[in-house]
C-alpha atoms as a PDB file:
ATOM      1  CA  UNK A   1     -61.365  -7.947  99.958  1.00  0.00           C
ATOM      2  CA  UNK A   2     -58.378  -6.644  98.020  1.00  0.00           C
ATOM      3  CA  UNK A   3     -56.761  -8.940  96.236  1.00  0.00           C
ATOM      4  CA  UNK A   4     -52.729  -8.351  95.553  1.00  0.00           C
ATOM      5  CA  UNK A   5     -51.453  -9.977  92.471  1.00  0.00           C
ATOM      6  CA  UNK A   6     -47.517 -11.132  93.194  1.00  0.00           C
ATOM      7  CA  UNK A   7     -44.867  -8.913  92.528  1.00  0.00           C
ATOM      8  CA  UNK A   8     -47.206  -5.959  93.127  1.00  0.00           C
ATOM      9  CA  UNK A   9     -46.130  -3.371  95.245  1.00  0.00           C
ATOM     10  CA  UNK A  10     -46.499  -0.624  97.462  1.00  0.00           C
ATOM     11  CA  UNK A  11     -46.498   2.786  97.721  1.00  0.00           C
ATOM     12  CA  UNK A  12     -42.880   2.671  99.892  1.00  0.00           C
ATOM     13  CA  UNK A  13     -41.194   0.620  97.751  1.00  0.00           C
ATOM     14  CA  UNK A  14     -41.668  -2.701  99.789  1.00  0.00           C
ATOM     15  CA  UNK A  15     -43.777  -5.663  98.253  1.00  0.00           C
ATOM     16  CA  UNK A  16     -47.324  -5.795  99.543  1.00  0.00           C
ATOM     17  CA  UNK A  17     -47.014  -9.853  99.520  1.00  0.00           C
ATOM     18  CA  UNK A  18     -46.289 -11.697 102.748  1.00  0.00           C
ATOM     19  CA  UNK A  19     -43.463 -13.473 103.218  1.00  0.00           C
ATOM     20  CA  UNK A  20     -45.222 -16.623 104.579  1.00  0.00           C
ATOM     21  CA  UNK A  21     -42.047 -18.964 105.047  1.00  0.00           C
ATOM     22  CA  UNK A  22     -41.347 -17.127 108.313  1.00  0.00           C
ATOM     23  CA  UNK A  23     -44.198 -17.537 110.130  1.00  0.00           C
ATOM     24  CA  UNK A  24     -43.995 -20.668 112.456  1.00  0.00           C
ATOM     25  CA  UNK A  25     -46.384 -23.842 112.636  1.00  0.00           C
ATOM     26  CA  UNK A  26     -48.114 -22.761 115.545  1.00  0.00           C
ATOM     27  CA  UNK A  27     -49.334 -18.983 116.881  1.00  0.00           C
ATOM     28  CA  UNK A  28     -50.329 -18.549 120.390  1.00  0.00           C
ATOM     29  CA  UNK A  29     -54.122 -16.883 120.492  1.00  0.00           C
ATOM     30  CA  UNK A  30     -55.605 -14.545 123.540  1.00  0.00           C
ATOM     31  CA  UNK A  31     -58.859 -14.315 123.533  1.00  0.00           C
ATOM     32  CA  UNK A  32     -60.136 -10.790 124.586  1.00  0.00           C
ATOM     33  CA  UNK A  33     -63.344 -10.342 125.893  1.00  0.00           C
ATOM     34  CA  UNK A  34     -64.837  -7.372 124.499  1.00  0.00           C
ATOM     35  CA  UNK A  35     -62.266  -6.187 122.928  1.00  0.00           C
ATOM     36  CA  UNK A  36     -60.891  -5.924 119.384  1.00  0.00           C
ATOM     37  CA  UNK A  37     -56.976  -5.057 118.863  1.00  0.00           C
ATOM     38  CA  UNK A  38     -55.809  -4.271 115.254  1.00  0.00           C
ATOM     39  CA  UNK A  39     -52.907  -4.942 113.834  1.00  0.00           C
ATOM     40  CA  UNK A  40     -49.822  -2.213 114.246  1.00  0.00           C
ATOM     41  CA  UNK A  41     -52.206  -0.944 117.452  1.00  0.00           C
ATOM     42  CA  UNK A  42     -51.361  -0.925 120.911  1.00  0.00           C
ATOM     43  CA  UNK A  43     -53.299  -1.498 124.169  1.00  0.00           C
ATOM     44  CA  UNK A  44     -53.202  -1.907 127.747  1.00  0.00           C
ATOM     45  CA  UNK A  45     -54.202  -5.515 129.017  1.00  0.00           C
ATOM     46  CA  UNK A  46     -55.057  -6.403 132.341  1.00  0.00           C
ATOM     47  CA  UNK A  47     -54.462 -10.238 132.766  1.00  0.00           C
ATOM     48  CA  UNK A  48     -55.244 -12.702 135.384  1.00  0.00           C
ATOM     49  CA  UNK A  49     -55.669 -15.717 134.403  1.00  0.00           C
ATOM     50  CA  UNK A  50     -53.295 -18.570 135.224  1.00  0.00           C
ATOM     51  CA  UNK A  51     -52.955 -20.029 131.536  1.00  0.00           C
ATOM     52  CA  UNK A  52     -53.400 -16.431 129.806  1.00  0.00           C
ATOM     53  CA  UNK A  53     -50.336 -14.905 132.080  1.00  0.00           C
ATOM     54  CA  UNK A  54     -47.977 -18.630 130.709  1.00  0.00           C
ATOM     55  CA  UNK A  55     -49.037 -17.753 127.264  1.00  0.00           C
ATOM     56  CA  UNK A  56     -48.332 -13.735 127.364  1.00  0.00           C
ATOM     57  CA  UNK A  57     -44.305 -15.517 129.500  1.00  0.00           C
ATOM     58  CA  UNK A  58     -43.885 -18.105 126.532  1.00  0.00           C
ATOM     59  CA  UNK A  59     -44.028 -15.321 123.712  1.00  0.00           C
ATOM     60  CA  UNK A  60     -42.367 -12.945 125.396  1.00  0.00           C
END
């Protein structure tokens, strides 16, 4: 674990501390079976389930 002391930053310029007053309440989850996504990645999904196709409508 790296550990990032406030005010520390990064090589770009920008501070390596999250700004945690934007995030909201609640974040929708998709479980993947098989599967591990990364952040900043991107992959194809196939999805067919009912309740997995609302939550992929209500973020979007």
């Amino acid at each position: 674990m790296i550990v990032i002391q406030e005010g520390q930053e990064s090589a770009e310029g920008g501070s390596l501390v999250p700004d945690l007053t934007q995030l909201p309440d609640e974040l929708p989850i998709l479980p993947l079976r098989g599967l591990v996504v990364y952040p900043h990645t991107a992959v194809p999904l196939t999805i067919g389930q009912p309740r997995s196709i609302k939550l992929i409508d209500d973020v979007a």
